[in-house]
Protein backbone atom coordinates (compact mmCIF):
# COMPACT_ATOMS: atom_id res chain seq x y z
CA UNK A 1 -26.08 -35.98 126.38
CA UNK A 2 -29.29 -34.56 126.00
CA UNK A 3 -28.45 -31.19 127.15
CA UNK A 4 -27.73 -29.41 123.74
CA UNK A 5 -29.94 -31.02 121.62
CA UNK A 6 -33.50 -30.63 124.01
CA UNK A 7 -31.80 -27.84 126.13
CA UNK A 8 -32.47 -29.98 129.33
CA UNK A 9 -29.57 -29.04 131.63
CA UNK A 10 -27.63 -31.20 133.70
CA UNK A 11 -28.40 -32.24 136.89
CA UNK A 12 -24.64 -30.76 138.11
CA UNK A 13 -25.51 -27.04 136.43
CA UNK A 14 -29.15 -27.01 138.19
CA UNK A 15 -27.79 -27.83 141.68
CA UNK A 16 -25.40 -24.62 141.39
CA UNK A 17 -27.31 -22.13 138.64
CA UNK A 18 -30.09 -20.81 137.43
CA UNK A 19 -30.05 -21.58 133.58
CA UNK A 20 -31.37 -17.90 132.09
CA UNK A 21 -30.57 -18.15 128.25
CA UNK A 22 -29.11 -19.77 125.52
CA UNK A 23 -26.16 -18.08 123.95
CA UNK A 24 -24.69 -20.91 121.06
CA UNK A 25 -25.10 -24.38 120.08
CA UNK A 26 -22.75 -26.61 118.05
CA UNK A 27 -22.07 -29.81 117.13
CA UNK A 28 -19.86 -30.32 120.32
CA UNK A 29 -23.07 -29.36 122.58
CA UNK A 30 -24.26 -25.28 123.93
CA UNK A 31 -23.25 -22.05 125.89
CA UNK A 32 -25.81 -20.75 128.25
CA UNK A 33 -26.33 -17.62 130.51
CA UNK A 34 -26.38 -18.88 133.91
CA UNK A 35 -26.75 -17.41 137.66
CA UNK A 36 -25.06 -18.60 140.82
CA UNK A 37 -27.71 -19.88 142.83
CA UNK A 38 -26.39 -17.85 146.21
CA UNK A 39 -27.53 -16.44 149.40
CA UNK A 40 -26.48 -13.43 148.44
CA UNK A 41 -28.07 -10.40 146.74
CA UNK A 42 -26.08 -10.05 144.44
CA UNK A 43 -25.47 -12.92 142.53
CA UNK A 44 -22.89 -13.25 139.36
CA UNK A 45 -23.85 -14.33 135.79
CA UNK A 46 -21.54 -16.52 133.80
CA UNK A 47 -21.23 -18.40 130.90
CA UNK A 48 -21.41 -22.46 130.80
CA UNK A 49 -20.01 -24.04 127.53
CA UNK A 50 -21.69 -27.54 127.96
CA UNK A 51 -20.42 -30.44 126.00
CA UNK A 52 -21.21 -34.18 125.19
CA UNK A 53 -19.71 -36.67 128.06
CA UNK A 54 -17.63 -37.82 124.89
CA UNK A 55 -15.77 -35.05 124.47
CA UNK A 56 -14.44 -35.24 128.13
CA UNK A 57 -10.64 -35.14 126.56
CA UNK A 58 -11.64 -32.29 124.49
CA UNK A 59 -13.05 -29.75 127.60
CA UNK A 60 -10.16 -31.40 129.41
CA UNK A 61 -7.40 -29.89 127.06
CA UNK A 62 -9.62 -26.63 126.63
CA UNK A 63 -9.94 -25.85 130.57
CA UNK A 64 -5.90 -26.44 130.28
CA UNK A 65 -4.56 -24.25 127.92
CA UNK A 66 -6.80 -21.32 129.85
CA UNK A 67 -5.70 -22.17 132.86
CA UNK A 68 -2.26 -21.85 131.54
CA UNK A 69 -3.71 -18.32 129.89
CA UNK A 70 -5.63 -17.20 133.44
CA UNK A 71 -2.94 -14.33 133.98
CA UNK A 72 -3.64 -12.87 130.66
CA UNK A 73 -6.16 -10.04 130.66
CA UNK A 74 -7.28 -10.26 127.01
CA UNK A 75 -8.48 -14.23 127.25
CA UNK A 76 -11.81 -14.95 128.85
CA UNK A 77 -11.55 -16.22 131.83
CA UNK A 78 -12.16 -19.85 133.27
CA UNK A 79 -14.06 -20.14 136.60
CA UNK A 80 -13.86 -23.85 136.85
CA UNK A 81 -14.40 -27.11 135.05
CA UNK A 82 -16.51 -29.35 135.52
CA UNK A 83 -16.87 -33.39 134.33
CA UNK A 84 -19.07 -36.54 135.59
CA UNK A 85 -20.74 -39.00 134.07
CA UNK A 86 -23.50 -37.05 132.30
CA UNK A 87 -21.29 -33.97 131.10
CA UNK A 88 -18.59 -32.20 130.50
CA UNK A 89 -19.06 -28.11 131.44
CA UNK A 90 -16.45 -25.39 132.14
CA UNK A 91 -17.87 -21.81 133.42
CA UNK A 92 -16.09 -18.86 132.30
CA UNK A 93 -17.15 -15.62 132.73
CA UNK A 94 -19.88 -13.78 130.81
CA UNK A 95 -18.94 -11.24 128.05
CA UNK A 96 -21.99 -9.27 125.93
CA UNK A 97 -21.57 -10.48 122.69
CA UNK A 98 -18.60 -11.39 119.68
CA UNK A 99 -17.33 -8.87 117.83
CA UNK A 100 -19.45 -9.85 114.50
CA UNK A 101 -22.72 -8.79 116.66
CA UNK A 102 -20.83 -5.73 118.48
CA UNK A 103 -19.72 -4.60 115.01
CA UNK A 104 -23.11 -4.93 113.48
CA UNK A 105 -25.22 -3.41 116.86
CA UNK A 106 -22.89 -0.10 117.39
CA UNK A 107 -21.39 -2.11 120.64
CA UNK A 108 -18.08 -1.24 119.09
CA UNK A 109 -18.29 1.48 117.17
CA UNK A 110 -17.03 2.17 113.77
CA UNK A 111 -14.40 4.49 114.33
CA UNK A 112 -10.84 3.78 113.00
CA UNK A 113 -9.17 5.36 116.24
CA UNK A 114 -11.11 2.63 118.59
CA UNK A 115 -10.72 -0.24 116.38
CA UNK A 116 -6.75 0.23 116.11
CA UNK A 117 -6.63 0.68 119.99
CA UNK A 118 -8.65 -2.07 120.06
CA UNK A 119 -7.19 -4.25 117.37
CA UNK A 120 -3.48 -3.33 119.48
CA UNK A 121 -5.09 -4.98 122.67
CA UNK A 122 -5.96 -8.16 120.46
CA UNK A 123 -2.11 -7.97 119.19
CA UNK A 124 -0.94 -7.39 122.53
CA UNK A 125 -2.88 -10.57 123.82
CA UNK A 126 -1.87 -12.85 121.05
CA UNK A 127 1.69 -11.86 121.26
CA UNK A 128 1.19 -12.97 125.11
CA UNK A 129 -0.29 -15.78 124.34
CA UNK A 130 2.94 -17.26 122.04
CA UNK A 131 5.12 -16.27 124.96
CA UNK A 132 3.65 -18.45 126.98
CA UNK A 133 3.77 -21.34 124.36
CA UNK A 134 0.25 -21.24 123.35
CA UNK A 135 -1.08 -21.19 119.22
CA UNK A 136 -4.66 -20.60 118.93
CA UNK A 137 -5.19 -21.63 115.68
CA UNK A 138 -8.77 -20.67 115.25
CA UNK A 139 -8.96 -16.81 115.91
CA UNK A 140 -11.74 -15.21 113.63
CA UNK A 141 -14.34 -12.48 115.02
CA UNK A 142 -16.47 -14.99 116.26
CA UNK A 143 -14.30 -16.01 118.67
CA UNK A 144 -13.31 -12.39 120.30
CA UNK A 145 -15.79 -11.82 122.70
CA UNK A 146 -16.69 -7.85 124.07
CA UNK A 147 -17.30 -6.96 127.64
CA UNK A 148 -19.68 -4.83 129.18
CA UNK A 149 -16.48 -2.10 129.75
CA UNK A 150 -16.15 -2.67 126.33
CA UNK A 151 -12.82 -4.77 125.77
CA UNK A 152 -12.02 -7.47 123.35
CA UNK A 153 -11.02 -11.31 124.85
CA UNK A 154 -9.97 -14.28 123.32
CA UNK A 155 -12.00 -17.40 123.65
CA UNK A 156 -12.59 -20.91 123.09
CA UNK A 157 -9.69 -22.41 122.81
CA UNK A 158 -10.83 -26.09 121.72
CA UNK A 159 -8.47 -25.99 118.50
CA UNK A 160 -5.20 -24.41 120.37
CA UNK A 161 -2.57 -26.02 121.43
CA UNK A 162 0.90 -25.77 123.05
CA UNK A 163 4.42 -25.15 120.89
CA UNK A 164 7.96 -25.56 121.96
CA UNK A 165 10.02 -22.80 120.48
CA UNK A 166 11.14 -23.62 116.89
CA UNK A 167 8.70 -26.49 116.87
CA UNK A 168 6.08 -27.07 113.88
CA UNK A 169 2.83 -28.61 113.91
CA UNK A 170 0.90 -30.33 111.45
CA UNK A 171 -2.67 -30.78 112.11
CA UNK A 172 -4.83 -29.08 109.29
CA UNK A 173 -7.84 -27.19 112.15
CA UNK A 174 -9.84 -23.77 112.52
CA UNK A 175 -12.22 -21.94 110.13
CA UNK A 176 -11.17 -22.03 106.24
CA UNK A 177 -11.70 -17.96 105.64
CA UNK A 178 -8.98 -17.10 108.38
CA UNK A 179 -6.56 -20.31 107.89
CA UNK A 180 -3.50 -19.15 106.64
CA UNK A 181 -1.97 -20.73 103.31
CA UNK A 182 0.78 -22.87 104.90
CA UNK A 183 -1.90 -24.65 107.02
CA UNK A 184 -3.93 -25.76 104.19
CA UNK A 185 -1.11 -26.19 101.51
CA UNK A 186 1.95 -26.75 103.39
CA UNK A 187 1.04 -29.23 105.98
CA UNK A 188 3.20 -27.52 108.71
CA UNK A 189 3.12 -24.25 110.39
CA UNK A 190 3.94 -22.45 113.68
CA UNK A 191 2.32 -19.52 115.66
CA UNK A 192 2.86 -16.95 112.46
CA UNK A 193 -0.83 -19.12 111.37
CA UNK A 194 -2.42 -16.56 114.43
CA UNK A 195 -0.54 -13.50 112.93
CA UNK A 196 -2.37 -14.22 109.38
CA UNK A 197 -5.79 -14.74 111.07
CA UNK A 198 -5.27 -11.06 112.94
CA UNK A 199 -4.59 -9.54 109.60
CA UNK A 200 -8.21 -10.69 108.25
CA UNK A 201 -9.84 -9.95 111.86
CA UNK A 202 -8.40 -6.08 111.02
CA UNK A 203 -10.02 -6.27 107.55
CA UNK A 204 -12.95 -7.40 108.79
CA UNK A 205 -13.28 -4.84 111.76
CA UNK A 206 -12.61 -2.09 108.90
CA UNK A 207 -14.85 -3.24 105.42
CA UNK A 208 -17.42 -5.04 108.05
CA UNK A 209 -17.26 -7.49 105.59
CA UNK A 210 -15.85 -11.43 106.04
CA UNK A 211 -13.16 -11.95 103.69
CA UNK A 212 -14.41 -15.04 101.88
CA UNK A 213 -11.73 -17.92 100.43
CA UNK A 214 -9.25 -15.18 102.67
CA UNK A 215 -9.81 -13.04 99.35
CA UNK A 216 -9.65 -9.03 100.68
CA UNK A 217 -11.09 -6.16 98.77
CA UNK A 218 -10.46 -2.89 100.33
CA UNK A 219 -12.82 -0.13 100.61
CA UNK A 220 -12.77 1.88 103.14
CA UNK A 221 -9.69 0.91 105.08
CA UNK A 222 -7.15 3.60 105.69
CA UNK A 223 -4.20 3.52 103.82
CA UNK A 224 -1.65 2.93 107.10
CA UNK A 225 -4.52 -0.41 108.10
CA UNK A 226 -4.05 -1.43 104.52
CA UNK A 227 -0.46 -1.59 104.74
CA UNK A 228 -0.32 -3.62 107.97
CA UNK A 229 -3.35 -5.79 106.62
CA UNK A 230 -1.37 -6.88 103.67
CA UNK A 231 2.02 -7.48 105.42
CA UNK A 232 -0.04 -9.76 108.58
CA UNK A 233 -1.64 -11.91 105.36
CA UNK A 234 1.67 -12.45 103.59
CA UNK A 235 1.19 -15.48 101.94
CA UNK A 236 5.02 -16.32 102.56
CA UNK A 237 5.65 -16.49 106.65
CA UNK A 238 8.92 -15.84 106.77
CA UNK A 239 8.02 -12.38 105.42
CA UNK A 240 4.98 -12.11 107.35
CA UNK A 241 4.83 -9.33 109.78
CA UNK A 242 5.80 -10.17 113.38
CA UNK A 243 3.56 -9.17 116.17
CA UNK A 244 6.45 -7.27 117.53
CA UNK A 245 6.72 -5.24 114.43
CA UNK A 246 3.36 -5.13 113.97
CA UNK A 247 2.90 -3.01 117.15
CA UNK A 248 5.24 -0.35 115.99
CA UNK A 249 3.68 0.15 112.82
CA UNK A 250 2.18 3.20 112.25
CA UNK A 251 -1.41 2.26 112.10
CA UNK A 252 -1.04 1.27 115.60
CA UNK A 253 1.49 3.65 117.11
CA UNK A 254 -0.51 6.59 115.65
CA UNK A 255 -3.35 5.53 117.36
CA UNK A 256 -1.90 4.18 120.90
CA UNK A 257 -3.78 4.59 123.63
CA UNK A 258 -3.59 2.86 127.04
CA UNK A 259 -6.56 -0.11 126.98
């Protein structure tokens, strides 16, 4: 498909948007800005994650598992999906920015009250998430997405996948500075892999900083955040934090507010 590499759109997206910006490309294809094309005034803006006519399976399994997630207020949501013979696309709807670039602009803003009533939403939404069976397995800051009212939502789902309770998987997937240890080293792991990735999400929310080779060095975080950093990246997962737990801790409950 030409579509990422030349930015020509397919003919499916044309008939039913206006195509008003690129937002990411990859090597799986592009997101764009789009508008409905409607009669009426108003007309909504989404998102279109385009990908290569190959990777049919892939969008396939994505639309899926959100579809499965739609109920969930913290997890972008999918407007439809899309597949023919040119493309694959799947419309979801259309946040402002990730939290690296809502960090860095002032979009979220640097204050340790809002990022742990923000960073409990995320918690809150994971922990939903593995109640309903689902492991993301990729969750890093570029994948939290901000709204215009200002809340945090998962997205892009390409590397999650479903879990039985008790069950293990194997597959060795996501982005090296927030893959937990047992991933890499262990070959087998369970949801407690999205737990460690939180834990470095926090850090990086606090020192602005990505923590490279997962290696933290703490500067500014308060003493409570760098308590519940260190027991979300426990090395060991049987004596990593729980989401459950981590929601009472005091980082958190000290600064609860209703999202």
């Amino acid at each position: 498909m030409a579509c990422a590499a030349t930015v020509v759109m397919p003919e499916w997206v044309t008939a039913h948007y206006d195509v008003l910006r690129e937002l990411g490309r990859g090597a799986y294809g592009g997101v764009f800005e789009l508008r409905e094309k409607s009669r009426w005034i108003k007309k909504k803006k989404v998102a279109c994650k385009i990908l290569d006519v190959e990777r049919e399976k892939s969008q396939s399994h994505e639309a899926a598992i959100m579809k499965k997630l739609h109920n969930l207020h913290g997890v972008v949501c999918l407007k439809k999906a899309h597949c023919d013979s040119t493309c694959s696309c799947m419309v979801m709807e259309l946040c402002e920015c990730d939290l690296v670039t809502a960090m860095a602009t002032g979009v979220i803003e640097y204050d340790k009250i809002q990022i742990a009533q923000h960073f409990r939403h995320l918690v809150k939404t994971i922990k939903a998430m593995h109640h309903a069976g689902i492991v993301h397995r990729d969750l890093k800051p570029e994948n939290v997405l901000v709204t215009k009212k200002r809340e945090l939502k998962v997205g892009d789902f390409g590397t999650a996948v479903e879990i039985e309770k008790g069950g293990k998987l194997h597959e060795v997937t996501g982005t090296w500075n927030y893959m937990a240890p047992e991933m890499i080293f262990q070959g087998s792991y369970d949801e407690r892999v999205d737990v460690y990735a939180l834990g470095l999400i926090l850090y990086f929310m606090l020192e602005l900083k990505t923590p490279e080779d997962r290696k933290i060095d703490f500067q500014q975080c308060p003493a409570a955040a760098m308590d519940l950093i260190n027991k979300m990246i426990d090395n060991d997962p049987a004596k990593r934090i729980t989401l459950d737990e981590a929601l009472r801790h005091p980082f958190l409950q000290h600064h609860h507010k209703g999202y």
